[in-house]
N, C-alpha and C. Protein backbone atom coordinates (compact mmCIF):
# COMPACT_ATOMS: atom_id res chain seq x y z
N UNK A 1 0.85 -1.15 0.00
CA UNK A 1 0.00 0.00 0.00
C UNK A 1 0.90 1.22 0.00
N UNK A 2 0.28 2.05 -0.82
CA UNK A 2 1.59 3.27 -1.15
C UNK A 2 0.43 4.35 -1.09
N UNK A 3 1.13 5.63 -0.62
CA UNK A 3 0.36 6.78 -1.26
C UNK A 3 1.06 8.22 -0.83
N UNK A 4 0.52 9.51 -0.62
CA UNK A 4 1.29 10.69 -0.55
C UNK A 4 0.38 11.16 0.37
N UNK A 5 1.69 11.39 1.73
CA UNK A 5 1.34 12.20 2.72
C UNK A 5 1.87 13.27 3.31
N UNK A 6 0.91 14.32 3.09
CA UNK A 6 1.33 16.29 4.04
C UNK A 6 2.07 16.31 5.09
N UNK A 7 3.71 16.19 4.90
CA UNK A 7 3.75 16.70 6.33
C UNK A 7 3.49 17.92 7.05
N UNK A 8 3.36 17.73 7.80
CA UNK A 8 3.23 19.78 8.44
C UNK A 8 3.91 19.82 9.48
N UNK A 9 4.76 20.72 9.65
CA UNK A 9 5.54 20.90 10.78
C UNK A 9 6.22 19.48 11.06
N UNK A 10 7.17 19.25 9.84
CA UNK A 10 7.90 18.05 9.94
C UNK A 10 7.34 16.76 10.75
N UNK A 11 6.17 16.69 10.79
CA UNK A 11 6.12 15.61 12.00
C UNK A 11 4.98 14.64 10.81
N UNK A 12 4.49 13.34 10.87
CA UNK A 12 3.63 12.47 10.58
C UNK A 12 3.82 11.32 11.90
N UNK A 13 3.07 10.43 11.63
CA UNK A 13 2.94 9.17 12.57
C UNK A 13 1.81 8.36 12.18
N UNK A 14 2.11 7.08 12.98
CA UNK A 14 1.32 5.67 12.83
C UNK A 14 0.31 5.86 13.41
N UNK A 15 -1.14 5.14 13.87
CA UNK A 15 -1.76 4.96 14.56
C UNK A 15 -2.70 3.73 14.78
N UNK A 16 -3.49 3.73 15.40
CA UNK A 16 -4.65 2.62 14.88
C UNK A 16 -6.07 2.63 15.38
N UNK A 17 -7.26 2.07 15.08
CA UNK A 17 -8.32 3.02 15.85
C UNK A 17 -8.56 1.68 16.95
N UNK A 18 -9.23 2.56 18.12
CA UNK A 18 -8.94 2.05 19.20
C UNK A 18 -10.49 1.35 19.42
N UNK A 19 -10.52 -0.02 19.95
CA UNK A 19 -11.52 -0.68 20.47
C UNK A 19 -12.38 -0.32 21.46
N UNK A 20 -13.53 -0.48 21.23
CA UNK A 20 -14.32 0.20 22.60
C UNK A 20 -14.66 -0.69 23.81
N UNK A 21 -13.82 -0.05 25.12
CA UNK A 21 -13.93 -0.44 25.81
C UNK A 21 -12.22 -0.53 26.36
N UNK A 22 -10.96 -0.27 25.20
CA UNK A 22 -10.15 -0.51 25.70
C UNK A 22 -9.74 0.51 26.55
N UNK A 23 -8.39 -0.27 27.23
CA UNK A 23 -7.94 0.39 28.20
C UNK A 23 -7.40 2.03 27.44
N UNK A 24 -7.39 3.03 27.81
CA UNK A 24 -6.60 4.16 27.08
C UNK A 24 -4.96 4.21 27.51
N UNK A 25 -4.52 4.68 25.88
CA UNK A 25 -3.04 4.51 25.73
C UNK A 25 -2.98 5.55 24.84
N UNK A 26 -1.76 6.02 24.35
CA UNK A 26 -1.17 7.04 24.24
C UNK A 26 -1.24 6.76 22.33
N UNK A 27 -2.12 7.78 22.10
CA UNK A 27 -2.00 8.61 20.37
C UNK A 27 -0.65 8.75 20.09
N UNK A 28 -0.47 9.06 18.61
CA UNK A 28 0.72 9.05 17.87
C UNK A 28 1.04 10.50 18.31
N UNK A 29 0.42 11.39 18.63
CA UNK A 29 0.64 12.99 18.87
C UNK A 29 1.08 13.16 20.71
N UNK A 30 0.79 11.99 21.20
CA UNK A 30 1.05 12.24 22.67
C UNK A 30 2.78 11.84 22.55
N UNK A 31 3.08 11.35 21.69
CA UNK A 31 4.64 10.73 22.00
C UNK A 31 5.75 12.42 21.37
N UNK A 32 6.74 12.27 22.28
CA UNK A 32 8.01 13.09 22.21
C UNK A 32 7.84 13.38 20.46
N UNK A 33 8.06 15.05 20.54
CA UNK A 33 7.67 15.57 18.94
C UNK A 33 9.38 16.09 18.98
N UNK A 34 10.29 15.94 19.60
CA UNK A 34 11.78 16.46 19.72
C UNK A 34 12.19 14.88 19.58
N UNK A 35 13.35 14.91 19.43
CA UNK A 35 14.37 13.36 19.13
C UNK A 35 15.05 12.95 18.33
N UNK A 36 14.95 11.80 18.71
CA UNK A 36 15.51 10.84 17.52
C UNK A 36 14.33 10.87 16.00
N UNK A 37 14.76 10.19 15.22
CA UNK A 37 13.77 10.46 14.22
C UNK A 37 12.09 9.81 13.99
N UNK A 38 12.31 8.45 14.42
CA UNK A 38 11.39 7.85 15.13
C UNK A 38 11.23 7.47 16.40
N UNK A 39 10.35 7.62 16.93
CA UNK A 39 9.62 7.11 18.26
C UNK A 39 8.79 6.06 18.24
N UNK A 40 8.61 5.52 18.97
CA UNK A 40 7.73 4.09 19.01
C UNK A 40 7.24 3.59 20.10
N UNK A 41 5.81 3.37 20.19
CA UNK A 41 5.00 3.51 21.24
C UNK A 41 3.98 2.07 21.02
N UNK A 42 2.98 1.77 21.50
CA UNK A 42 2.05 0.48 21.61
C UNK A 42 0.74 1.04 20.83
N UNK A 43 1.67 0.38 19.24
CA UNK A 43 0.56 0.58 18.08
C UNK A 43 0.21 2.09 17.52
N UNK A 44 1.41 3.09 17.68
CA UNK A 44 1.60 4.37 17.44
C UNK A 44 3.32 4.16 17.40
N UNK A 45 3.84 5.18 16.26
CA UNK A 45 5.26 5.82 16.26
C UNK A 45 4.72 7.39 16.06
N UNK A 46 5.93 8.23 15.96
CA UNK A 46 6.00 9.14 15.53
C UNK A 46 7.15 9.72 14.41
N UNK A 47 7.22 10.16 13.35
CA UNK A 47 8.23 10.40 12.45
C UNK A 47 8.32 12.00 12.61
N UNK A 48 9.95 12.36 12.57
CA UNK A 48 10.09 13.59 12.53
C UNK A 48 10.89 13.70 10.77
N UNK A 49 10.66 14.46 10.05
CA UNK A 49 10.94 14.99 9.04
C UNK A 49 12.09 15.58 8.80
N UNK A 50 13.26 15.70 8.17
CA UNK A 50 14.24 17.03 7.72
C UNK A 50 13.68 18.18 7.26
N UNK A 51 12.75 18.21 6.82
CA UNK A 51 11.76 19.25 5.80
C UNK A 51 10.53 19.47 6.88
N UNK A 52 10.53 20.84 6.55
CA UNK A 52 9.19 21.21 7.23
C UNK A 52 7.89 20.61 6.35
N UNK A 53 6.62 21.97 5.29
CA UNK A 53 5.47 21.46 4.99
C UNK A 53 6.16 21.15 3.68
N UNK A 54 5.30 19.51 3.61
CA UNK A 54 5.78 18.98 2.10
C UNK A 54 5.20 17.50 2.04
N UNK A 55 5.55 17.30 0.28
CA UNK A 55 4.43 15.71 0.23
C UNK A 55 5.40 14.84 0.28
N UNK A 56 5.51 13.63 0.85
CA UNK A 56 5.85 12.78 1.11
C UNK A 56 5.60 11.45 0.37
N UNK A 57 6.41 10.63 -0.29
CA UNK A 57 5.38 9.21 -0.84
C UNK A 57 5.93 8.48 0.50
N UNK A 58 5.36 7.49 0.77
CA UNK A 58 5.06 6.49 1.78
C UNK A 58 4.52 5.14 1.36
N UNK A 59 5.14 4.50 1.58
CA UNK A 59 4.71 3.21 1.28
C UNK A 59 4.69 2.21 2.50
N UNK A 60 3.68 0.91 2.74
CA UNK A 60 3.79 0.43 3.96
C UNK A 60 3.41 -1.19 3.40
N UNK A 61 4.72 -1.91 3.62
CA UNK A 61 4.89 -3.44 3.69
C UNK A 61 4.59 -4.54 4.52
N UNK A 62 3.94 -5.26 4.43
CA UNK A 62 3.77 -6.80 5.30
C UNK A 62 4.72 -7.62 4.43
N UNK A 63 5.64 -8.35 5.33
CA UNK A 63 6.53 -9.47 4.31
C UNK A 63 6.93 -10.33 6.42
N UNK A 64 7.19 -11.20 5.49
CA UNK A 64 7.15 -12.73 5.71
C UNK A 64 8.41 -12.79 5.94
N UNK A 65 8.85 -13.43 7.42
CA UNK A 65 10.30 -13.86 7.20
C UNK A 65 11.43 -12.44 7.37
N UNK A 66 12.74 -12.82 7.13
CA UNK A 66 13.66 -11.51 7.58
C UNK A 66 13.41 -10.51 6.76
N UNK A 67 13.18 -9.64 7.18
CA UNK A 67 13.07 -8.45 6.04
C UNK A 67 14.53 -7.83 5.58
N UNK A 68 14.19 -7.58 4.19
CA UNK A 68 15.44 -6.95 3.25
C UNK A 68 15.57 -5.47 2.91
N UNK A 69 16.74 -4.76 2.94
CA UNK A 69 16.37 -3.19 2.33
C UNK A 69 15.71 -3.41 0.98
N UNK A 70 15.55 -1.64 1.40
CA UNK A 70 14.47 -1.70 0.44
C UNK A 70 15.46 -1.47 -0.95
N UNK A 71 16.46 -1.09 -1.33
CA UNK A 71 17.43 -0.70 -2.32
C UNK A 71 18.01 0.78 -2.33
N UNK A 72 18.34 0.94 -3.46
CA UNK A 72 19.49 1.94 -2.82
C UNK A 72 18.98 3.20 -2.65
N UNK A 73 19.64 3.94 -2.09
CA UNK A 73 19.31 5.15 -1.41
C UNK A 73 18.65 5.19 0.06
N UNK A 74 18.13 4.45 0.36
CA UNK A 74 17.23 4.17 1.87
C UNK A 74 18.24 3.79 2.59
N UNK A 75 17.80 4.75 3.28
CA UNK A 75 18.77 4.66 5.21
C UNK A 75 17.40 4.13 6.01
N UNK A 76 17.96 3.14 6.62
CA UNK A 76 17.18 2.58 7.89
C UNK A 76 17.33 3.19 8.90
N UNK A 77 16.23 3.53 9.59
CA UNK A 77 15.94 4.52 10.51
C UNK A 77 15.75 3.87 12.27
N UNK A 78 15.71 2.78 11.85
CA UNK A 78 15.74 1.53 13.25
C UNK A 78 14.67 1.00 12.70
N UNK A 79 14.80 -0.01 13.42
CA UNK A 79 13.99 -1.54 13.56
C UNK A 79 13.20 -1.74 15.66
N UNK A 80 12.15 -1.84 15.53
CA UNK A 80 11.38 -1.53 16.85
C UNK A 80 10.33 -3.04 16.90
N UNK A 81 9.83 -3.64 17.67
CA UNK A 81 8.77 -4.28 17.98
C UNK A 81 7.45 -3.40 18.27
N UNK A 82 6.54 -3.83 17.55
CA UNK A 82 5.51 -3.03 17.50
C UNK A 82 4.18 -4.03 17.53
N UNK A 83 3.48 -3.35 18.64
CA UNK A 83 2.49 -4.21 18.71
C UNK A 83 1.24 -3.35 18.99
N UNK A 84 0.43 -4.26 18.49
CA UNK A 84 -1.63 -3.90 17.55
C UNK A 84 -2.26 -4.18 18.68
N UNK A 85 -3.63 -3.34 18.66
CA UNK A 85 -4.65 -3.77 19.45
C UNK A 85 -5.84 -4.30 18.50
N UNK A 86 -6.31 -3.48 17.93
CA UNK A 86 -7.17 -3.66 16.94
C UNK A 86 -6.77 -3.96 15.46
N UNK A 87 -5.71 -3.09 15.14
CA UNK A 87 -4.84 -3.71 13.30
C UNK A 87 -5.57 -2.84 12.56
N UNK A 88 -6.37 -2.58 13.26
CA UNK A 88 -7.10 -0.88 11.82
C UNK A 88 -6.17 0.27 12.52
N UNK A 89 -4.93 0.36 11.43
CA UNK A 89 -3.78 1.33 11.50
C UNK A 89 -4.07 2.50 10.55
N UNK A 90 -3.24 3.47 10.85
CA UNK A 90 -3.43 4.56 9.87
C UNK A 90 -1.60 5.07 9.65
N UNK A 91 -1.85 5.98 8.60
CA UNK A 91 -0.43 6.72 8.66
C UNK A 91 -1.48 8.15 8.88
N UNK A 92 -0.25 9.25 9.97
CA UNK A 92 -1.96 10.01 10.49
C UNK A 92 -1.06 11.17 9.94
N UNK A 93 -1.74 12.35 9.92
CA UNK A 93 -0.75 14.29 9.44
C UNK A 93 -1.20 14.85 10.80
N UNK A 94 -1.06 15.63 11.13
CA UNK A 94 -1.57 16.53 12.32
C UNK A 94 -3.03 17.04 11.43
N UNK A 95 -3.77 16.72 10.85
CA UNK A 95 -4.74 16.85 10.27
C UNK A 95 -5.88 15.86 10.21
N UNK A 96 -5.17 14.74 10.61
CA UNK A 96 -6.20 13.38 10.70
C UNK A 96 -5.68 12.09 9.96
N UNK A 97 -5.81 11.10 9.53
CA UNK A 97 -5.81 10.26 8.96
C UNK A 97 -5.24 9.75 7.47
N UNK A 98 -4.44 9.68 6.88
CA UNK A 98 -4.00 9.97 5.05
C UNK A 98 -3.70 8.78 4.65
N UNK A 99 -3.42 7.93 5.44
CA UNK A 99 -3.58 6.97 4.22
C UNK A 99 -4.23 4.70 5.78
N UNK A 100 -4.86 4.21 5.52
CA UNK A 100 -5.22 3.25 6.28
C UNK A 100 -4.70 1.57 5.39
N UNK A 101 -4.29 0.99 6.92
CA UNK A 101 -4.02 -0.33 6.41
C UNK A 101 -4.42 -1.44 7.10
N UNK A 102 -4.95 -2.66 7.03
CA UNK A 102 -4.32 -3.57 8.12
C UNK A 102 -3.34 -4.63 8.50
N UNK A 103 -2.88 -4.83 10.15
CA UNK A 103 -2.09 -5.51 10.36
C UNK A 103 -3.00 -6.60 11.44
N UNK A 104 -2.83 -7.86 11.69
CA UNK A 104 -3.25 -8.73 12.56
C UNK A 104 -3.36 -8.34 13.68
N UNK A 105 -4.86 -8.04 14.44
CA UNK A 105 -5.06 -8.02 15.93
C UNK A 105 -4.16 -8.30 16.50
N UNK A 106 -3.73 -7.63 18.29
CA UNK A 106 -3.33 -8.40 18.69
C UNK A 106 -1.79 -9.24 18.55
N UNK A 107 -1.28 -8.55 17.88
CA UNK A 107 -0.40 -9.14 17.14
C UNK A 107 1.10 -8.53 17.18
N UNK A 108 2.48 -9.46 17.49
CA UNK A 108 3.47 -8.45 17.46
C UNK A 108 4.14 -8.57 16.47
N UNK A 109 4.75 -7.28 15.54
CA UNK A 109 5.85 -7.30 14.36
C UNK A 109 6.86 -6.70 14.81
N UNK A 110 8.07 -7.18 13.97
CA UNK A 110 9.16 -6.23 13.56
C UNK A 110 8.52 -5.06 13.21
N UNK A 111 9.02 -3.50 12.63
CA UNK A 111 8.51 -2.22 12.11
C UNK A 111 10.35 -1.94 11.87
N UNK A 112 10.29 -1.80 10.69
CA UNK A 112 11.65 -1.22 10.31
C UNK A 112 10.77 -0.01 9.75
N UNK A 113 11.41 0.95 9.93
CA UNK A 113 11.45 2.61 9.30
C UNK A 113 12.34 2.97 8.05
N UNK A 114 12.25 3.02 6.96
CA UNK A 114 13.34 3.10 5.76
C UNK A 114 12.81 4.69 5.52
N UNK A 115 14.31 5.28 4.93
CA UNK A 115 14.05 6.61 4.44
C UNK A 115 14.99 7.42 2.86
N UNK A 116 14.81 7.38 1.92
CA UNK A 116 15.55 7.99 1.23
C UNK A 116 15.02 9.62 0.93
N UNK A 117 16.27 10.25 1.00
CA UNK A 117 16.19 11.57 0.95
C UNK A 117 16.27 12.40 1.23
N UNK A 118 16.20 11.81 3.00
CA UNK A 118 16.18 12.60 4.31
C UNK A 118 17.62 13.38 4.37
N UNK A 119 18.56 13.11 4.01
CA UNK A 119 19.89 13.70 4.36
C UNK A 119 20.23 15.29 3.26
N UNK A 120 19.42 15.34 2.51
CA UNK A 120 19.03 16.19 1.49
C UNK A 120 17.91 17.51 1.58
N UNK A 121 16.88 16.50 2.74
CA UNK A 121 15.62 17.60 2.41
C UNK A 121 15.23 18.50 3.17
N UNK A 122 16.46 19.26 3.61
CA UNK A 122 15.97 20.46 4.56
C UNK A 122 16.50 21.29 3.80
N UNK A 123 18.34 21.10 3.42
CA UNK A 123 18.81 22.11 2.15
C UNK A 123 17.47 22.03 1.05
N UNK A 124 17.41 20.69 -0.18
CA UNK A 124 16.25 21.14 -1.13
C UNK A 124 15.03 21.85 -0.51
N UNK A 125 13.95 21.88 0.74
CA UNK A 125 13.10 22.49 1.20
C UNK A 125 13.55 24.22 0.73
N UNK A 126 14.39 24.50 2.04
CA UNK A 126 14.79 25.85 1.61
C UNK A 126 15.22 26.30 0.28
N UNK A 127 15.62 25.50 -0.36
CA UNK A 127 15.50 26.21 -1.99
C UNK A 127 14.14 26.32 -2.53
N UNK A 128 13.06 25.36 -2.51
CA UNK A 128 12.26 25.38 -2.95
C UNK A 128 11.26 26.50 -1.96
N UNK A 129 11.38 26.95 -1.19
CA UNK A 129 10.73 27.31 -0.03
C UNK A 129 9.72 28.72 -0.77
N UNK A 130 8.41 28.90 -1.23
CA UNK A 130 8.86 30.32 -1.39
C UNK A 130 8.14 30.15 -3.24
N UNK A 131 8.74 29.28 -4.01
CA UNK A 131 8.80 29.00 -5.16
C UNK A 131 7.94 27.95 -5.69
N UNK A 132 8.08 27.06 -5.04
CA UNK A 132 6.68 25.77 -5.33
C UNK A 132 5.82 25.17 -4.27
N UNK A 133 4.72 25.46 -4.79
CA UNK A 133 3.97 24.77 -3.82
C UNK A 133 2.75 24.04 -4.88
N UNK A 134 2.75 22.69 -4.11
CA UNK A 134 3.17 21.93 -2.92
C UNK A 134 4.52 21.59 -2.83
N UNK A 135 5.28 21.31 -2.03
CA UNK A 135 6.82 20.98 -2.41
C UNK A 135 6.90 19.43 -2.40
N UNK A 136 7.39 18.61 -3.45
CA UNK A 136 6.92 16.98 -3.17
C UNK A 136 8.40 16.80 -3.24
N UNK A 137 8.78 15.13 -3.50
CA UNK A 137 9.98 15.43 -3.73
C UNK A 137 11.12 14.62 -2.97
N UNK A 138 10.42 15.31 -1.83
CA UNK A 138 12.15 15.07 -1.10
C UNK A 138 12.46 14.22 -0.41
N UNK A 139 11.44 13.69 -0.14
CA UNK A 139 11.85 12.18 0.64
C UNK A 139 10.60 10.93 0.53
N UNK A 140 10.99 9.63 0.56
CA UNK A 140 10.40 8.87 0.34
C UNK A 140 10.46 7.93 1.47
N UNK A 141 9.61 7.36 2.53
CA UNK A 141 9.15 6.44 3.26
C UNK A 141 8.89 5.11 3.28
N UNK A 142 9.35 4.26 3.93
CA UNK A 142 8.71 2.49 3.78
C UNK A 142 8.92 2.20 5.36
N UNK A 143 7.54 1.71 5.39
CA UNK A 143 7.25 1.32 6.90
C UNK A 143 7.13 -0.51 6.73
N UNK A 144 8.45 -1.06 7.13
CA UNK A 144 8.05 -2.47 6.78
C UNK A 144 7.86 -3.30 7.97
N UNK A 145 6.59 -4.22 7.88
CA UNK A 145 6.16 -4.88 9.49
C UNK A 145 6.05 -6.16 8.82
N UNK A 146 7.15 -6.92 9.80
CA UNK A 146 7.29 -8.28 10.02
C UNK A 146 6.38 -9.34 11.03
N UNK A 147 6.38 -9.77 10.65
CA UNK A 147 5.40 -10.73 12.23
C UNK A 147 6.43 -11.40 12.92
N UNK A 148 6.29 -10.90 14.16
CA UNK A 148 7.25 -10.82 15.36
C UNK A 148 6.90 -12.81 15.95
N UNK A 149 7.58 -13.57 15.67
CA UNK A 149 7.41 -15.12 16.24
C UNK A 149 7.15 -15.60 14.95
């Protein structure tokens, strides 16, 4: 599943919608917006950006077994255990919701973070800053989840 998501104010994140009745746990927006580049929380991360507002492609993998880069140019951003309550996930903007997937209830994966572009897209941002809008472009995303056992 692939598609293009707004960042705003450098930030995007994971999420998933929550069961009724569950216990409450912490949104993709409650986790540390300063850091490392990803954060990772129970069935929420958070991604911080090089680039402020801009489109993003994103793509998000289920694979089987050890996972492989994705090819060249992608820097791996860490590898985390990540675990579902419900598996109706989202990739979210500070705007709501942009793109939905699912992963198995209940369920724990690997989550590797891949990134090409990132080391680039704060210089290209500021050139473009001003001159094009929307600014697309500059970096490209793969969220790949393994099944953890």
């Amino acid at each position: 599943m692939s598609g293009t998501v707004s960042v705003d104010r450098s930030i995007f994140g994971l999420d998933e919608l929550r069961r009724e009745g569950e216990e409450p746990r912490a949104f993709w927006t409650d986790l540390p917006m300063e850091g490392p580049p990803v954060v990772v929380g129970a069935g929420v991360a958070r991604v911080l950006s090089k680039a402020q507002s801009h489109d993003v492609s994103v793509a998000v993998e289920v694979r089987s077994g050890r996972p492989e880069g994705p090819g060249e140019g992608f820097e791996l951003l860490g590898s985390w255990r990540y675990q579902t309550g419900s598996g109706e996930q989202m990739v979210c903007t500070m705007d709501g919701p942009a793109l939905t997937f699912r992963l198995r209830e209940d369920s724990g994966y690997v989550l590797q973070v891949w990134c090409r572009g990132g080391d680039t897209a704060a210089a290209r941002f500021e050139e473009l800053m001003g001159q094009v809008f929307p600014i697309t472009g500059l970096e490209e995303y793969l969220f790949v989840f393994t099944p953890d056992g």
